[in-house]
Protein backbone atom coordinates (compact mmCIF):
# COMPACT_ATOMS: atom_id res chain seq x y z
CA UNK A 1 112.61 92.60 134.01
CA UNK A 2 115.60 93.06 132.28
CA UNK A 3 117.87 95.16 134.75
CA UNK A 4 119.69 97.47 131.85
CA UNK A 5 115.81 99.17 131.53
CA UNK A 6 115.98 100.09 135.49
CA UNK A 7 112.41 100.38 136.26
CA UNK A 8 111.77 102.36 133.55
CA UNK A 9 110.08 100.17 130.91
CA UNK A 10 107.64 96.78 131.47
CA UNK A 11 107.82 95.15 127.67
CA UNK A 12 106.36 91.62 128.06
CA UNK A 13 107.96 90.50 124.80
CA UNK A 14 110.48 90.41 127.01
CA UNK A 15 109.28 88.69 130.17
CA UNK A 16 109.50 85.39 131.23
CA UNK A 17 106.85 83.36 133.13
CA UNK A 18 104.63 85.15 131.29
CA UNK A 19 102.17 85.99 134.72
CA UNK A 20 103.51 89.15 134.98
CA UNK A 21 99.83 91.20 135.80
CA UNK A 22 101.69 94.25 137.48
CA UNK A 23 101.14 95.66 133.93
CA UNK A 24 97.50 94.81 133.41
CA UNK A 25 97.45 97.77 136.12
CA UNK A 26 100.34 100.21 134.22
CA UNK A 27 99.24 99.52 130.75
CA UNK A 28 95.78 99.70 128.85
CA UNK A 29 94.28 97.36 126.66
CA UNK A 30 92.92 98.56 123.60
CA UNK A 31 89.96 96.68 124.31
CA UNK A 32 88.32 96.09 127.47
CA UNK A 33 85.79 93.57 129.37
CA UNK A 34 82.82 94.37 130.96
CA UNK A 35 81.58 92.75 133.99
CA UNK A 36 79.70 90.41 131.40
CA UNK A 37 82.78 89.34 129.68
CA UNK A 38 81.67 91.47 126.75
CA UNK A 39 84.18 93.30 124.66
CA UNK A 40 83.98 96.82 125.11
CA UNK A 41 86.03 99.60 124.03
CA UNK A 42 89.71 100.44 126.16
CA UNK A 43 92.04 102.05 124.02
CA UNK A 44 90.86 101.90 120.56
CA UNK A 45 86.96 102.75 120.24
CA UNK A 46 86.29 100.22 117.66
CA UNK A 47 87.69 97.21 115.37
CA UNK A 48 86.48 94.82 112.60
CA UNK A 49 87.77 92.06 111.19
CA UNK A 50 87.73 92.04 107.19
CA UNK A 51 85.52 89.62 105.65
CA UNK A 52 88.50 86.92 104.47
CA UNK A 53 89.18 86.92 107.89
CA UNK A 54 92.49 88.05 107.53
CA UNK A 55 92.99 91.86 108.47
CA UNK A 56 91.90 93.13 111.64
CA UNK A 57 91.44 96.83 111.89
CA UNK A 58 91.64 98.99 115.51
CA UNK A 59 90.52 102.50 115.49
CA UNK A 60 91.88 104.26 118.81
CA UNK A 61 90.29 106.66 121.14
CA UNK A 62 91.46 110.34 121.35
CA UNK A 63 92.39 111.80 123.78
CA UNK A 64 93.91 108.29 125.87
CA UNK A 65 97.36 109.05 127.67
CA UNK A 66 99.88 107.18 129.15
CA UNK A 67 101.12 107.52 132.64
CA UNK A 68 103.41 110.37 131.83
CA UNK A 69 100.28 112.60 130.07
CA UNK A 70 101.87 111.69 126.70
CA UNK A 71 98.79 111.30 123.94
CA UNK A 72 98.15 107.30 123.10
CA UNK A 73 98.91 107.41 119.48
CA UNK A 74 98.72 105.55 116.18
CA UNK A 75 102.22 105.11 115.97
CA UNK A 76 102.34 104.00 119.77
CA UNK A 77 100.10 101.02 118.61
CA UNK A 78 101.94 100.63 115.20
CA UNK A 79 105.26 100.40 117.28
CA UNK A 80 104.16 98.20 119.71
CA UNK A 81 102.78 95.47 117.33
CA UNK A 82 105.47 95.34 115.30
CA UNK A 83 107.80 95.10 118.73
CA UNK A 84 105.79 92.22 119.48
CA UNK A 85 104.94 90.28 116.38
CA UNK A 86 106.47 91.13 113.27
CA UNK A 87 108.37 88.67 111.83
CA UNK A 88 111.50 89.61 113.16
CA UNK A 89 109.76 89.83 116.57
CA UNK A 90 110.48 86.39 117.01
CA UNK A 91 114.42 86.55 116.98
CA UNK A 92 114.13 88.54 120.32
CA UNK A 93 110.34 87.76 121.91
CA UNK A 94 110.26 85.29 124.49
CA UNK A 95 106.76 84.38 124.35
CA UNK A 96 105.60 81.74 122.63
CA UNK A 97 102.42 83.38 121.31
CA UNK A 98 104.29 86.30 120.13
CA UNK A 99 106.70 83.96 118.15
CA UNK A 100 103.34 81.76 116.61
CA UNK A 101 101.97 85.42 115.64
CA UNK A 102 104.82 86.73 114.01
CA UNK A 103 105.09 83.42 112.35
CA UNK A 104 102.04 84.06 110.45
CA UNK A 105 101.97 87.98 110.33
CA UNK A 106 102.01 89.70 107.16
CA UNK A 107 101.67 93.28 107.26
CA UNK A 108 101.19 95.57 110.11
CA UNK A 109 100.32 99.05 109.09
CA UNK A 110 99.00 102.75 110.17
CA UNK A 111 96.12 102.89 107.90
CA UNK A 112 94.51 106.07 109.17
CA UNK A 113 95.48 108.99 111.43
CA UNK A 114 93.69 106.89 114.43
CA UNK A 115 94.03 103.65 113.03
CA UNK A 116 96.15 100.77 112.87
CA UNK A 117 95.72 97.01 110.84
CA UNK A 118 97.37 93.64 111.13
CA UNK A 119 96.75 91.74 108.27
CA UNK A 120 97.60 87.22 108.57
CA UNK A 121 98.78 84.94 105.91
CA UNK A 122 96.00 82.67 107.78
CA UNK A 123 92.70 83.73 109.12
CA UNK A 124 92.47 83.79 112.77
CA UNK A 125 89.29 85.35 114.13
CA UNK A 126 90.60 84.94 118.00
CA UNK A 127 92.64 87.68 117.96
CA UNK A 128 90.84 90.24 119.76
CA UNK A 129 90.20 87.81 122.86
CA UNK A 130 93.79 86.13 123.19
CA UNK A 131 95.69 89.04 121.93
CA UNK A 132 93.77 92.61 122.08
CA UNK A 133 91.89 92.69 125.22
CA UNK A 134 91.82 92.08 129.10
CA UNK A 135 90.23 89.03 127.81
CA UNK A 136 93.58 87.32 127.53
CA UNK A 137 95.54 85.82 129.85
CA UNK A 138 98.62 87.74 128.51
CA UNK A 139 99.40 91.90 128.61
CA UNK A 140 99.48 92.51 125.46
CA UNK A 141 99.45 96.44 126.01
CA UNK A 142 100.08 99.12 123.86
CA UNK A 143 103.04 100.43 125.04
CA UNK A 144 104.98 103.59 124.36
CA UNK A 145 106.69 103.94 120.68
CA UNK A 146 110.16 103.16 121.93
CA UNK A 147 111.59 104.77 118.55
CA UNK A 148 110.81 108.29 120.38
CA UNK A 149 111.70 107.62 123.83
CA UNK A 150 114.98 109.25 124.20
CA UNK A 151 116.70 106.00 123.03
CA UNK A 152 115.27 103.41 125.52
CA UNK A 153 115.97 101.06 123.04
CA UNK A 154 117.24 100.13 119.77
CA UNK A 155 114.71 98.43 117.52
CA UNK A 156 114.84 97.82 113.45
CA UNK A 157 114.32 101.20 111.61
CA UNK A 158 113.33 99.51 108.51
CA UNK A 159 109.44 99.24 110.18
């Protein structure tokens, strides 16, 4: 926790220990497990993985809300993975798999009203179990788009 937030924000870019599970039960995944192990849809209905290997594509559900009733959006997911592993990410995360990430990351973009992609300079076709889903042993949720949270934080305006 970082005690400026108050208890108002979990952000486990910002964590340390990194076995912080309170928010596997505040946040959602935007894919899920089964009771097989099986990938199944959380937040986004549906991904894909392009056939170099390197852009992976999530398409979210409608109709998903956060805590507060606020709409799961796009830009929620857009925000989040840049937060977490752009390039720049990695002057600020503490987490060693967010810094690896954003050490390979490309492009992150909104490339449809529902959907979001994150496109490698490497292929890595792990990402939806170590970095999507409940799958993981991380959190990486989608969290709020801090840019419209009545200033909860300062992040880069250039994304």
């Amino acid at each position: 926790m970082i005690s400026g937030w108050g208890n108002g924000r979990f952000d486990y870019a910002f964590s340390v220990g990194g076995r912080n599970n309170y928010a596997r039960i505040m946040h959602g995944f935007p894919i899920a497990t089964n009771d097989k192990a099986e990938l199944v849809p959380g937040i986004a209905t549906g991904w894909n993985l392009s056939n170099g290997g390197l852009t992976w594509t999530l398409i979210l559900r409608q109709g998903a809300k956060f805590h507060d009733g606020t709409e799961v959006t796009a830009g929620d997911l857009l925000w989040t993975w840049r937060h977490q592993w752009n390039p720049e990410a990695v002057e600020w995360t503490t987490q060693a798999g967010a810094q690896s990430l954003g050490r390979i990351m490309d492009k992150i973009e909104q490339t449809g009203p529902d959907q979001v992609s994150m496109t490698t300079t490497i292929p890595d076709a792990s990402l939806a179990t170590t970095q999507f889903s409940e799958a993981s042993s991380a959190w990486w949720v989608v969290l709020p788009n801090c840019s419209t949270m009545n200033n909860w934080c300062n992040w880069p305006s250039s994304w």
